[in-house]
Protein backbone atom coordinates (compact mmCIF):
# COMPACT_ATOMS: atom_id res chain seq x y z
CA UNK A 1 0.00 0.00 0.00
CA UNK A 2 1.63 3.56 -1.12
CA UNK A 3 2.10 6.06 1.76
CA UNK A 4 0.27 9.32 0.98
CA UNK A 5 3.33 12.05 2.13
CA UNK A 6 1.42 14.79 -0.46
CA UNK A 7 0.45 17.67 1.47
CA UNK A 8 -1.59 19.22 -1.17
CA UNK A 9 -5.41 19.52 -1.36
CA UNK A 10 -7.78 20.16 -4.35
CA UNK A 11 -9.20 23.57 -5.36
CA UNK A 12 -12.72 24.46 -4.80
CA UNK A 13 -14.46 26.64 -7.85
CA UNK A 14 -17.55 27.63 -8.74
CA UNK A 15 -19.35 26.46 -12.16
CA UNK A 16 -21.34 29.40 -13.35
CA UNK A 17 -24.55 29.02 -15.50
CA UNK A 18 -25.64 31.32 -18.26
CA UNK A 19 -28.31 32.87 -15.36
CA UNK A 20 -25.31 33.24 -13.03
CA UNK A 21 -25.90 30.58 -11.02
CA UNK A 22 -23.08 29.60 -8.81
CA UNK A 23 -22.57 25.70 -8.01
CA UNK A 24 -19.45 24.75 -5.70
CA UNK A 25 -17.44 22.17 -7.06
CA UNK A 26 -14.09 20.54 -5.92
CA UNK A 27 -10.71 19.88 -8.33
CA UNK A 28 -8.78 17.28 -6.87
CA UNK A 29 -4.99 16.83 -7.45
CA UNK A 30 -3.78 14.34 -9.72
CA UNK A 31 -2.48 12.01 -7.42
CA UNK A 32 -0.10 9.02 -8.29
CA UNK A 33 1.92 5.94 -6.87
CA UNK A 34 5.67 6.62 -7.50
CA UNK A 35 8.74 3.86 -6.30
CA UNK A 36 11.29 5.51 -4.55
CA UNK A 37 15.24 4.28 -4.86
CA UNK A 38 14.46 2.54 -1.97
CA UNK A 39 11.91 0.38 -3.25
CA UNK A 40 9.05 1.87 -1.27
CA UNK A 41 5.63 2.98 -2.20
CA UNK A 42 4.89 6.86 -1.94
CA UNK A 43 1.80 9.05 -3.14
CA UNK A 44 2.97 11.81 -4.94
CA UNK A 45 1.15 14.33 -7.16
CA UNK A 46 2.29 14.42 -10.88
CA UNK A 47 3.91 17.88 -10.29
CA UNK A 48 5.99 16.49 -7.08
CA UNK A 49 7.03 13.44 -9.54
CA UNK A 50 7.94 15.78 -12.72
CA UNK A 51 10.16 18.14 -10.07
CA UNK A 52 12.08 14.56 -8.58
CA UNK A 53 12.71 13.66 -12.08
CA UNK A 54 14.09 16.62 -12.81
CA UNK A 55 16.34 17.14 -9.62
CA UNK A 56 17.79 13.64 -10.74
CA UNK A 57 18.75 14.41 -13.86
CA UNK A 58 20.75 17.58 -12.62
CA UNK A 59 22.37 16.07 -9.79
């Protein structure tokens, strides 16, 4: 079972209608299991995953 260590939460917006209505809805973050060097399980959101990527490659 992945370990959820994201700290983020989703958005909440409003969907207008043509008459102005205003419906809350919520966005939720596009979360996904990642394997660490390690070999465990993590949680991550895409962006998290895209920034580890890219702090690999540089270092």
């Amino acid at each position: 079972m992945a370990v959820n260590i994201s700290g983020r939460k989703g958005n909440v917006k409003n969907i207008r209608s043509h008459a102005l209505n205003a419906t809350k809805t919520k966005q939720n973050v596009n979360l996904q299991v990642y394997r660490l060097e390690d070999g465990t399980k993590v949680r991550l959101s895409a962006k998290e995953i895209r920034t580890l990527k890219k702090n690999e490659k540089a270092a």
